[in-house]
PDB file of N, CA and C in Angstrom:
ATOM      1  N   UNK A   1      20.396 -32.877 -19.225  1.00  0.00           N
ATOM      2  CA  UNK A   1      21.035 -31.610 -19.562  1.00  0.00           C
ATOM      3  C   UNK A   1      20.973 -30.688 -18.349  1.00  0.00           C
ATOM      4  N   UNK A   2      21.910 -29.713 -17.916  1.00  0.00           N
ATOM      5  CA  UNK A   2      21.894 -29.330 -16.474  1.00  0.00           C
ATOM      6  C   UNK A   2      21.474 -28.009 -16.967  1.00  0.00           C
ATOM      7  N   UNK A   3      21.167 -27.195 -15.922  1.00  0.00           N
ATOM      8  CA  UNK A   3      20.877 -25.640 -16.350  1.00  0.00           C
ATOM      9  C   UNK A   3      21.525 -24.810 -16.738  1.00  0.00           C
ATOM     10  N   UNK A   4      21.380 -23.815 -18.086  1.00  0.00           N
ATOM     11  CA  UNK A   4      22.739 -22.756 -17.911  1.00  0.00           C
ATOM     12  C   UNK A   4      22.973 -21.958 -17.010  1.00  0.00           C
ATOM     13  N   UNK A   5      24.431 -21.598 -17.488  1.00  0.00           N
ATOM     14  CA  UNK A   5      25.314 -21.361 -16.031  1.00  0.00           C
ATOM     15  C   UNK A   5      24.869 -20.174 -15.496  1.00  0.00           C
ATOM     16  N   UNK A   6      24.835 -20.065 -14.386  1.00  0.00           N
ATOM     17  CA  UNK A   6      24.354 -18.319 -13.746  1.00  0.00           C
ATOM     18  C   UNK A   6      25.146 -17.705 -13.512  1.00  0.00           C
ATOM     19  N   UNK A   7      24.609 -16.150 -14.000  1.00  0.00           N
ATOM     20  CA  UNK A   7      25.729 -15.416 -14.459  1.00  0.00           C
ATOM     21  C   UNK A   7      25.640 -14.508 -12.562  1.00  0.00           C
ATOM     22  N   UNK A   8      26.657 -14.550 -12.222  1.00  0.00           N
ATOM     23  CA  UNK A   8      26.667 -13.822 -10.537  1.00  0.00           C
ATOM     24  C   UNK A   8      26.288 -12.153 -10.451  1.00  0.00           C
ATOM     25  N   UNK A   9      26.351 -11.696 -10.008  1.00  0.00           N
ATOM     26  CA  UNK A   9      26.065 -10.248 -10.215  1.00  0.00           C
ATOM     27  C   UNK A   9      27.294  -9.245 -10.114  1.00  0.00           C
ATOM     28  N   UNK A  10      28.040 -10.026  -9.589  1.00  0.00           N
ATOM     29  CA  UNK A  10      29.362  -8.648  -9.797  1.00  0.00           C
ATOM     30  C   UNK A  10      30.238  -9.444 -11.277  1.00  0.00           C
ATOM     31  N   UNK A  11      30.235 -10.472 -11.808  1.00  0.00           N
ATOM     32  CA  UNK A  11      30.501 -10.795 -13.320  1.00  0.00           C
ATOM     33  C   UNK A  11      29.578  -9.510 -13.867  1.00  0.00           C
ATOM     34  N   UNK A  12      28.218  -9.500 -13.829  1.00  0.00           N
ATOM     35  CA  UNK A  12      27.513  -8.749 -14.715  1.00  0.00           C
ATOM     36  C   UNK A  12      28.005  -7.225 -14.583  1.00  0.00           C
ATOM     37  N   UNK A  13      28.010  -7.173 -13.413  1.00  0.00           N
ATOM     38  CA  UNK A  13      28.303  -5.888 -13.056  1.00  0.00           C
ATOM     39  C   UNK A  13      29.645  -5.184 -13.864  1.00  0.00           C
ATOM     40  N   UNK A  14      30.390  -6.348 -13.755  1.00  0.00           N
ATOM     41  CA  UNK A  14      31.875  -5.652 -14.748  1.00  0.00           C
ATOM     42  C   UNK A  14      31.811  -6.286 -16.016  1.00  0.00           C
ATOM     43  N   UNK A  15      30.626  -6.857 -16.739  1.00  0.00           N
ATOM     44  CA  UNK A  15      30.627  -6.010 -17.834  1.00  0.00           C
ATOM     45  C   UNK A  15      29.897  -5.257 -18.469  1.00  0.00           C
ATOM     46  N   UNK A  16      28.803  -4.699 -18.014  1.00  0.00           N
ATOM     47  CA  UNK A  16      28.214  -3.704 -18.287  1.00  0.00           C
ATOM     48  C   UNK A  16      29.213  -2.246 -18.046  1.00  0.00           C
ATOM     49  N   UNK A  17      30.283  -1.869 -16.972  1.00  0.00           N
ATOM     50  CA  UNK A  17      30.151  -0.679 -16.338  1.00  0.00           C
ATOM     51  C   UNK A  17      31.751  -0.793 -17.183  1.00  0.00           C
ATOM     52  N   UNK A  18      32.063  -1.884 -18.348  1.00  0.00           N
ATOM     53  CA  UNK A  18      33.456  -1.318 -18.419  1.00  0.00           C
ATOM     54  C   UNK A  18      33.017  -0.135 -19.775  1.00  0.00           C
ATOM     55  N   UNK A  19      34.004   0.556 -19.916  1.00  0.00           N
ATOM     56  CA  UNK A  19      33.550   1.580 -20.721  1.00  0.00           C
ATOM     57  C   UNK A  19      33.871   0.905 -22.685  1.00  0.00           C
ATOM     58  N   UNK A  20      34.306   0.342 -22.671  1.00  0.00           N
ATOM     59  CA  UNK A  20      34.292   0.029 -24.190  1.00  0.00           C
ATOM     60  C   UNK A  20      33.071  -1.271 -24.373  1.00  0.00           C
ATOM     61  N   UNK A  21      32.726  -2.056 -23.461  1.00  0.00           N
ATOM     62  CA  UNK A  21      31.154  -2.862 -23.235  1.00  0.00           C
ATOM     63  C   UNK A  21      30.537  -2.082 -23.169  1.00  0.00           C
ATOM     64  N   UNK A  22      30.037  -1.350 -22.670  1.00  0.00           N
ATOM     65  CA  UNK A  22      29.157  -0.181 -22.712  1.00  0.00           C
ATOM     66  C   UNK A  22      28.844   0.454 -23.839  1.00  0.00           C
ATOM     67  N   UNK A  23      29.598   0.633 -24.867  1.00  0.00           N
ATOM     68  CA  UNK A  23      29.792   1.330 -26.035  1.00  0.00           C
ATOM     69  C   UNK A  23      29.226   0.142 -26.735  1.00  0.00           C
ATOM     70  N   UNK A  24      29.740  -1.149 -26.956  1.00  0.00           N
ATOM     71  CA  UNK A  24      28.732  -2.029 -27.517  1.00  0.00           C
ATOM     72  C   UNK A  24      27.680  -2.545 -27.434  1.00  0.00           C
ATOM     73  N   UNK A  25      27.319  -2.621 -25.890  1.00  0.00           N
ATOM     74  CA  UNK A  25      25.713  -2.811 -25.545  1.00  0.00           C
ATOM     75  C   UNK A  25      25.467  -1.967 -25.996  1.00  0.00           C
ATOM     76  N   UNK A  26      25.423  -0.438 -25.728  1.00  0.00           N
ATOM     77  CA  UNK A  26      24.792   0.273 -26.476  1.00  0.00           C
ATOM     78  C   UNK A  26      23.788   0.907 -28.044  1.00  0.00           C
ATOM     79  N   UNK A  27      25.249   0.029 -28.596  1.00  0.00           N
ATOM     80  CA  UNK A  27      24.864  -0.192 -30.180  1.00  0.00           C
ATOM     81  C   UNK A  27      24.154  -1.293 -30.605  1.00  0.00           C
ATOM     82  N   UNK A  28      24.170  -2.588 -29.778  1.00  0.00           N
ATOM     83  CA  UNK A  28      23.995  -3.953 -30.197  1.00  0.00           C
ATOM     84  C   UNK A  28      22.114  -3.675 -29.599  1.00  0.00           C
ATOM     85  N   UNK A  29      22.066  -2.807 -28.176  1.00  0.00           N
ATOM     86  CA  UNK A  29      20.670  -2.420 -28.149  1.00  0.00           C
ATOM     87  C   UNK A  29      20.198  -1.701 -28.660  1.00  0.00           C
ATOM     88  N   UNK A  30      20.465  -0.585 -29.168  1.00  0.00           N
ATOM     89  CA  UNK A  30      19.894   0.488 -30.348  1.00  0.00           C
ATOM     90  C   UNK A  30      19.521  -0.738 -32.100  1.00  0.00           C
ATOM     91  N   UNK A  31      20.404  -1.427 -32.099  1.00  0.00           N
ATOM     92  CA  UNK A  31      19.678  -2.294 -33.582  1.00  0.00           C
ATOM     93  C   UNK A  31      18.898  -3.801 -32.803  1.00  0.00           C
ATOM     94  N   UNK A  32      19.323  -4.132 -31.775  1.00  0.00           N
ATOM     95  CA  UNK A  32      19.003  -5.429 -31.468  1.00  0.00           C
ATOM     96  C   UNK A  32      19.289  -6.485 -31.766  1.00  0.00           C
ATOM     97  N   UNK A  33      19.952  -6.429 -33.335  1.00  0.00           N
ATOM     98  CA  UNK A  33      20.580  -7.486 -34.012  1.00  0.00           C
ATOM     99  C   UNK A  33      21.501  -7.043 -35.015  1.00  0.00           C
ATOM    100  N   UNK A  34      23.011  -6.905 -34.519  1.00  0.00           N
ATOM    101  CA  UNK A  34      23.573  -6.468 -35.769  1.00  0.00           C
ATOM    102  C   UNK A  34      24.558  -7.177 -35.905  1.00  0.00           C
ATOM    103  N   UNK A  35      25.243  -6.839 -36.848  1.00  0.00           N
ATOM    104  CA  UNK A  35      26.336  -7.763 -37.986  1.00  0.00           C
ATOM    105  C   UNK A  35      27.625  -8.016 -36.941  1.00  0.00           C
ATOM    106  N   UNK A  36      28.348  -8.347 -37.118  1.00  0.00           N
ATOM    107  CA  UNK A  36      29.828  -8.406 -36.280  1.00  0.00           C
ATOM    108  C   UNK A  36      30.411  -7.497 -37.044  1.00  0.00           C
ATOM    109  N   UNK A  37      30.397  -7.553 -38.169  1.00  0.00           N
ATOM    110  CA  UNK A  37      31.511  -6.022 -39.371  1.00  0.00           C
ATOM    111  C   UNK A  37      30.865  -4.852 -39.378  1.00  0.00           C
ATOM    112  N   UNK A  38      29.891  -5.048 -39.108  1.00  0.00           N
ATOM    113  CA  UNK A  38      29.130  -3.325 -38.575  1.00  0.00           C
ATOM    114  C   UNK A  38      29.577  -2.944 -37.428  1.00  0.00           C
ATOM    115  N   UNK A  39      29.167  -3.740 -36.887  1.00  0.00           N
ATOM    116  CA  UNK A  39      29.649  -3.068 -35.098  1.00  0.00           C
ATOM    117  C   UNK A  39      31.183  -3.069 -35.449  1.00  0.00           C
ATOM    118  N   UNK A  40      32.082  -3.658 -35.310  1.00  0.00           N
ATOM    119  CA  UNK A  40      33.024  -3.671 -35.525  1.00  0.00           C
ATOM    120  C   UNK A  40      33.766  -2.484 -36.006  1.00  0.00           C
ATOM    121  N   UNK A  41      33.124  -2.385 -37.463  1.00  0.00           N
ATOM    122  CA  UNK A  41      33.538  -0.915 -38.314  1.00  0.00           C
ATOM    123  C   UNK A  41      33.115  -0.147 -37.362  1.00  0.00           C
ATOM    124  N   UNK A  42      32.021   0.419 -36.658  1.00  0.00           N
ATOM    125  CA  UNK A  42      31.508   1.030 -36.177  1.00  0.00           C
ATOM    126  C   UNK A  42      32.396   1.955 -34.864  1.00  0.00           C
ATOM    127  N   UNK A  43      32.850   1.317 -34.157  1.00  0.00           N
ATOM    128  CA  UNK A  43      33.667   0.855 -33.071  1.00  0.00           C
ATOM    129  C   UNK A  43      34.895   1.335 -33.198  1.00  0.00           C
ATOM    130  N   UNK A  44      35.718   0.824 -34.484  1.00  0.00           N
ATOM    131  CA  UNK A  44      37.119   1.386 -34.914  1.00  0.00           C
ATOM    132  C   UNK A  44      36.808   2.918 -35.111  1.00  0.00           C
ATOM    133  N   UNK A  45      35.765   3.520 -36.288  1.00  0.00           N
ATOM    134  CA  UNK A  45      35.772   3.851 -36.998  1.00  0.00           C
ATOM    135  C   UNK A  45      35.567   5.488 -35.632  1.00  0.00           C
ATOM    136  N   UNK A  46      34.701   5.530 -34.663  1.00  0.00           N
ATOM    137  CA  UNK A  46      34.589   6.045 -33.630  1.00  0.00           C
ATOM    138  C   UNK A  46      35.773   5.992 -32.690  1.00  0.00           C
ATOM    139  N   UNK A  47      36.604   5.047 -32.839  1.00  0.00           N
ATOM    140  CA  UNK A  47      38.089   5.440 -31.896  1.00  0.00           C
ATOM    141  C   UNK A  47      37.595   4.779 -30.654  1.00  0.00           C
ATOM    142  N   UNK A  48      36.735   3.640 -30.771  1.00  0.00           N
ATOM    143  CA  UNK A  48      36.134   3.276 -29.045  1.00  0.00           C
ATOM    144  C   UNK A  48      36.947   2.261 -29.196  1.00  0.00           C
ATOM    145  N   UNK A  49      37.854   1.048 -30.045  1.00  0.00           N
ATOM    146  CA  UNK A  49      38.543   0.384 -30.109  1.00  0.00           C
ATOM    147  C   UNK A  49      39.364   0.294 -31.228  1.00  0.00           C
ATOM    148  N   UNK A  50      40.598  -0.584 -31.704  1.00  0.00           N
ATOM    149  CA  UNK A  50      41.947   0.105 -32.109  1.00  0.00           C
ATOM    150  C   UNK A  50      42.183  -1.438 -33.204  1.00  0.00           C
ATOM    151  N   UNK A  51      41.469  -2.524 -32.887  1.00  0.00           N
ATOM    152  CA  UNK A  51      41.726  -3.467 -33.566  1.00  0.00           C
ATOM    153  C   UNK A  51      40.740  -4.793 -33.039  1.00  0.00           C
ATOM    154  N   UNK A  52      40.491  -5.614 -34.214  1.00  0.00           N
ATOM    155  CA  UNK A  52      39.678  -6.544 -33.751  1.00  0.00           C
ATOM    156  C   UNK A  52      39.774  -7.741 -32.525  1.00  0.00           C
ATOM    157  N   UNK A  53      40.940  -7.925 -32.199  1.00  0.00           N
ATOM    158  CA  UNK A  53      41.531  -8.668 -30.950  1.00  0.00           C
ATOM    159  C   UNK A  53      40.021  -8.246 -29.649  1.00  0.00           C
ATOM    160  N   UNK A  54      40.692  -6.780 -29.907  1.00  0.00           N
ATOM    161  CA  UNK A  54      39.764  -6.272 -28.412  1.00  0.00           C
ATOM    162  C   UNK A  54      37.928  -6.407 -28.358  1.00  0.00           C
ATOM    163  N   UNK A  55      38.283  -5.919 -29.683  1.00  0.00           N
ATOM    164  CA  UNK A  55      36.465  -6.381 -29.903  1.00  0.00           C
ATOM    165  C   UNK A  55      36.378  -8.028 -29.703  1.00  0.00           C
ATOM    166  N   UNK A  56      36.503  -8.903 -30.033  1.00  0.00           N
ATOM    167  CA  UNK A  56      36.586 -10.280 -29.389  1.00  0.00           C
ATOM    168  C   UNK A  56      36.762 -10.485 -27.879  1.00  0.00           C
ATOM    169  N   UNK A  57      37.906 -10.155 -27.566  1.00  0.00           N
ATOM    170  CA  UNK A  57      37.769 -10.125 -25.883  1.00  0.00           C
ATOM    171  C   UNK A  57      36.599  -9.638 -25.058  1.00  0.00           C
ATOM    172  N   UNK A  58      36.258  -8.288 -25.595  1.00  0.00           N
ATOM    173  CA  UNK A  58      35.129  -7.958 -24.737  1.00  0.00           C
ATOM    174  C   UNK A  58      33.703  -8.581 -25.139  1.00  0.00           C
ATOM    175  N   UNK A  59      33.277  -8.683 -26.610  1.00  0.00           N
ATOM    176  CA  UNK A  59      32.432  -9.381 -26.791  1.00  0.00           C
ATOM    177  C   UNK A  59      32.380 -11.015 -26.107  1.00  0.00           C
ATOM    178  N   UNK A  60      33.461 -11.385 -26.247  1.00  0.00           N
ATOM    179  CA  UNK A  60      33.019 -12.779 -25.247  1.00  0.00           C
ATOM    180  C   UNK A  60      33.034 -12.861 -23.776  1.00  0.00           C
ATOM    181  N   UNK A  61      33.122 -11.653 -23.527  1.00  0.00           N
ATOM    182  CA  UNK A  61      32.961 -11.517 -21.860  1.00  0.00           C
ATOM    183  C   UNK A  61      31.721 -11.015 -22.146  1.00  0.00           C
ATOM    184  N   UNK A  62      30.713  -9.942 -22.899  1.00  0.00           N
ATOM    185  CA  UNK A  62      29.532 -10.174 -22.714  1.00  0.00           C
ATOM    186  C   UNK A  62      28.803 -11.183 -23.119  1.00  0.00           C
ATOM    187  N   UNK A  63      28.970 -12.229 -23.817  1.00  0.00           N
ATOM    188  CA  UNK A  63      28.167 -13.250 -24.220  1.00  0.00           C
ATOM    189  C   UNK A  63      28.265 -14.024 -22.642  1.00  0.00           C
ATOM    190  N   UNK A  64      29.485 -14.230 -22.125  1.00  0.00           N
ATOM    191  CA  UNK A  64      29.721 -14.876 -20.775  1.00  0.00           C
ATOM    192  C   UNK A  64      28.731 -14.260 -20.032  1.00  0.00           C
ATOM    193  N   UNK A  65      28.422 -13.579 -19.778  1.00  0.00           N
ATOM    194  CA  UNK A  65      27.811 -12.819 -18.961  1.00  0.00           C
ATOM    195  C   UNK A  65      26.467 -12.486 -19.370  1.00  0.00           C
ATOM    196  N   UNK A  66      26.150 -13.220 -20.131  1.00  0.00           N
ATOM    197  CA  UNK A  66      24.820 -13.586 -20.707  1.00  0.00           C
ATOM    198  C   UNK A  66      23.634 -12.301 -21.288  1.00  0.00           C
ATOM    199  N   UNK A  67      24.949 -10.924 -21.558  1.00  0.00           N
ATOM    200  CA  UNK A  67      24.671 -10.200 -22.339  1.00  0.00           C
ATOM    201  C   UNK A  67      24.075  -9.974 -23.403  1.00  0.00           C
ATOM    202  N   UNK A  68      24.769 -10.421 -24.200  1.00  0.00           N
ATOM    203  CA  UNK A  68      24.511 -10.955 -25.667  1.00  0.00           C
ATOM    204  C   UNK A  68      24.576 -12.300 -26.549  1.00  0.00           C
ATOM    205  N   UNK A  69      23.877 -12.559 -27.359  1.00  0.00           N
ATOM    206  CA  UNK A  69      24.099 -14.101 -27.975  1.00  0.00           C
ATOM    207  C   UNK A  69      24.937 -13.561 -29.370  1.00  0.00           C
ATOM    208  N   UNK A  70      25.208 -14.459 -29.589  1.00  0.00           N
ATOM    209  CA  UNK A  70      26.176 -14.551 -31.018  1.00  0.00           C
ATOM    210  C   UNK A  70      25.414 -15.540 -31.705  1.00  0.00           C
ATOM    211  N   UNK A  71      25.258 -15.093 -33.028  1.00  0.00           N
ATOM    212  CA  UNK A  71      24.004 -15.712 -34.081  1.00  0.00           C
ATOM    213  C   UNK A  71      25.406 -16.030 -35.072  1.00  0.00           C
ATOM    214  N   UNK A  72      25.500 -17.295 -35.849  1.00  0.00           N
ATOM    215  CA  UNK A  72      25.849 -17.421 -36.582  1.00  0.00           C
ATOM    216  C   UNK A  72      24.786 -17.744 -38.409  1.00  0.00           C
ATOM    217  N   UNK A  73      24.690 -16.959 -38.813  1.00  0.00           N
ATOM    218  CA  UNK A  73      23.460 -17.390 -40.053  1.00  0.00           C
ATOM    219  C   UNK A  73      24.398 -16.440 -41.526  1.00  0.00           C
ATOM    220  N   UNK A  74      23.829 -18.164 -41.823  1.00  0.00           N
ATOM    221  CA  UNK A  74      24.874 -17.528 -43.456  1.00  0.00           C
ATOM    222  C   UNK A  74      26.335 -17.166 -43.950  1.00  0.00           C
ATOM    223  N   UNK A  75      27.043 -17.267 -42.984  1.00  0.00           N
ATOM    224  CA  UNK A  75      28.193 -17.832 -42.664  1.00  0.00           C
ATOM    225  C   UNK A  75      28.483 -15.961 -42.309  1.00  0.00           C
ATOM    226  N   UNK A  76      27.750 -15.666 -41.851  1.00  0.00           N
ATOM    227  CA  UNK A  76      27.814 -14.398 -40.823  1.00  0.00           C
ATOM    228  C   UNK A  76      27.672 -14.292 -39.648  1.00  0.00           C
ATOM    229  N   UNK A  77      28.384 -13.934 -38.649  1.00  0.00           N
ATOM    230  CA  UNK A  77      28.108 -13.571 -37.206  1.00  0.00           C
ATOM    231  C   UNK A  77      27.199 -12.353 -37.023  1.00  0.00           C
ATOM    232  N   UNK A  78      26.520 -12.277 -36.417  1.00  0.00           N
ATOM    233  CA  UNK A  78      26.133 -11.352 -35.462  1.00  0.00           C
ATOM    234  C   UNK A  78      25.234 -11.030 -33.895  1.00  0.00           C
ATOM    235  N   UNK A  79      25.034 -10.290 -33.824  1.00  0.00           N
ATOM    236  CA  UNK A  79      25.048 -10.219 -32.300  1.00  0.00           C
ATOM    237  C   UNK A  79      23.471 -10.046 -31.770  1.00  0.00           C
ATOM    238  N   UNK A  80      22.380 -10.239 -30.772  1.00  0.00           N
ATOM    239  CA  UNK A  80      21.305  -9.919 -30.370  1.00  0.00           C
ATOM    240  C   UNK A  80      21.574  -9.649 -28.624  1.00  0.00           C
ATOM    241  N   UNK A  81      20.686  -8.349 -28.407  1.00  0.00           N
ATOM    242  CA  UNK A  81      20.838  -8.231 -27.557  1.00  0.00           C
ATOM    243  C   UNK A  81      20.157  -9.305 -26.542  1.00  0.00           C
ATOM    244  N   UNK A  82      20.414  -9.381 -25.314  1.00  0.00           N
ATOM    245  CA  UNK A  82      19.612 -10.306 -23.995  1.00  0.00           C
ATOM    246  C   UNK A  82      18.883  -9.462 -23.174  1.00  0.00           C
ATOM    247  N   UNK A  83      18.035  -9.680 -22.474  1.00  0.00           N
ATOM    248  CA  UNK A  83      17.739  -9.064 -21.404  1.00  0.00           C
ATOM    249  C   UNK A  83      18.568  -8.770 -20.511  1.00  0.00           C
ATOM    250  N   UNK A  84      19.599  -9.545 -20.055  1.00  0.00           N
ATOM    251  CA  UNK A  84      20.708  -9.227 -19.300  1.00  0.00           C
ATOM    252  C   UNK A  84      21.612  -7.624 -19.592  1.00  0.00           C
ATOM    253  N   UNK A  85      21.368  -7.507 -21.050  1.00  0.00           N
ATOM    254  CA  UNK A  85      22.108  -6.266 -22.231  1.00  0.00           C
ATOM    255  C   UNK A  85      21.254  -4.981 -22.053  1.00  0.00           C
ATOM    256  N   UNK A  86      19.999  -5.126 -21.751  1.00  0.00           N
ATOM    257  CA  UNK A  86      18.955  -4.524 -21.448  1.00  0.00           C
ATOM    258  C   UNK A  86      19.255  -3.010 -20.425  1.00  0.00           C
ATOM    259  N   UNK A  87      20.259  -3.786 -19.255  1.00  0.00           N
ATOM    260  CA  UNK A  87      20.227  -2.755 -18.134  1.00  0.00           C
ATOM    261  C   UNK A  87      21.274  -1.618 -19.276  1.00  0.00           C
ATOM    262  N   UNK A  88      21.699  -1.604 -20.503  1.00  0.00           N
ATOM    263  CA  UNK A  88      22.136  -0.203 -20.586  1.00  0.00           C
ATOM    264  C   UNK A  88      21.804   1.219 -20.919  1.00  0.00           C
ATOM    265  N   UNK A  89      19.978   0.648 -21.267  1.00  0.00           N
ATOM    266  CA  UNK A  89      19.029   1.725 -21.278  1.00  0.00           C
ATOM    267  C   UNK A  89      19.065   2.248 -19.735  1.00  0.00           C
ATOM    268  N   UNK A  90      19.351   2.094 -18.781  1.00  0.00           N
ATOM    269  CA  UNK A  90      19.314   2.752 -17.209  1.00  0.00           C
ATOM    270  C   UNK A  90      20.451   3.632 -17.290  1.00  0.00           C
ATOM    271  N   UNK A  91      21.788   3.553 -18.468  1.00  0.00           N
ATOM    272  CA  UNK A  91      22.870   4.625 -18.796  1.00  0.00           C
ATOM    273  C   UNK A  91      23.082   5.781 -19.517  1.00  0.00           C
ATOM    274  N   UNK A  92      23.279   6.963 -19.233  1.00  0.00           N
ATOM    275  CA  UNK A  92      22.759   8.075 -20.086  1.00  0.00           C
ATOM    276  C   UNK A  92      24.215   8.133 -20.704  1.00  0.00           C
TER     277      UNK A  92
END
């Protein structure tokens, strides 16, 4: 089995600093583990995104980027933060 993939530092870099990732690290580190329809609702419901498409796109650029993991349990998704997810406590 080979090692997982390393994530480079300017990948990480753009996705932490885009502004609607940011808005979800944020939340996904404030609970540490939350639902995909929470955040989600959460997200719309605040005007930080407009439909679920986008929340997918950016969430799998932070999982790429070894942000966040995606938990599947109980035939629910949700999200835990990484240490990688970590640097958005350094954002005021």
């Amino acid at each position: 089995m080979s090692d997982p993939k390393k994530v480079g530092h300017a990948q990480h870099l753009k996705a932490v600093n885009h502004p609607i990732r940011r808005e979800m690290l944020k939340r996904v580190n404030d609970a540490n583990i939350i639902l995909k329809k929470d955040l989600l609702s959460d997200l719309i419901n605040n005007k930080i995104i407009d439909q679920e498409e986008v929340f997918d796109y950016n969430m799998d650029f932070l999982i790429q980027a070894q942000c966040v993991k995606k938990i599947l349990k109980n035939n629910e998704i949700s999200f835990e933060i990484l240490p990688g997810g970590k640097v958005i406590e350094n954002f005021s």
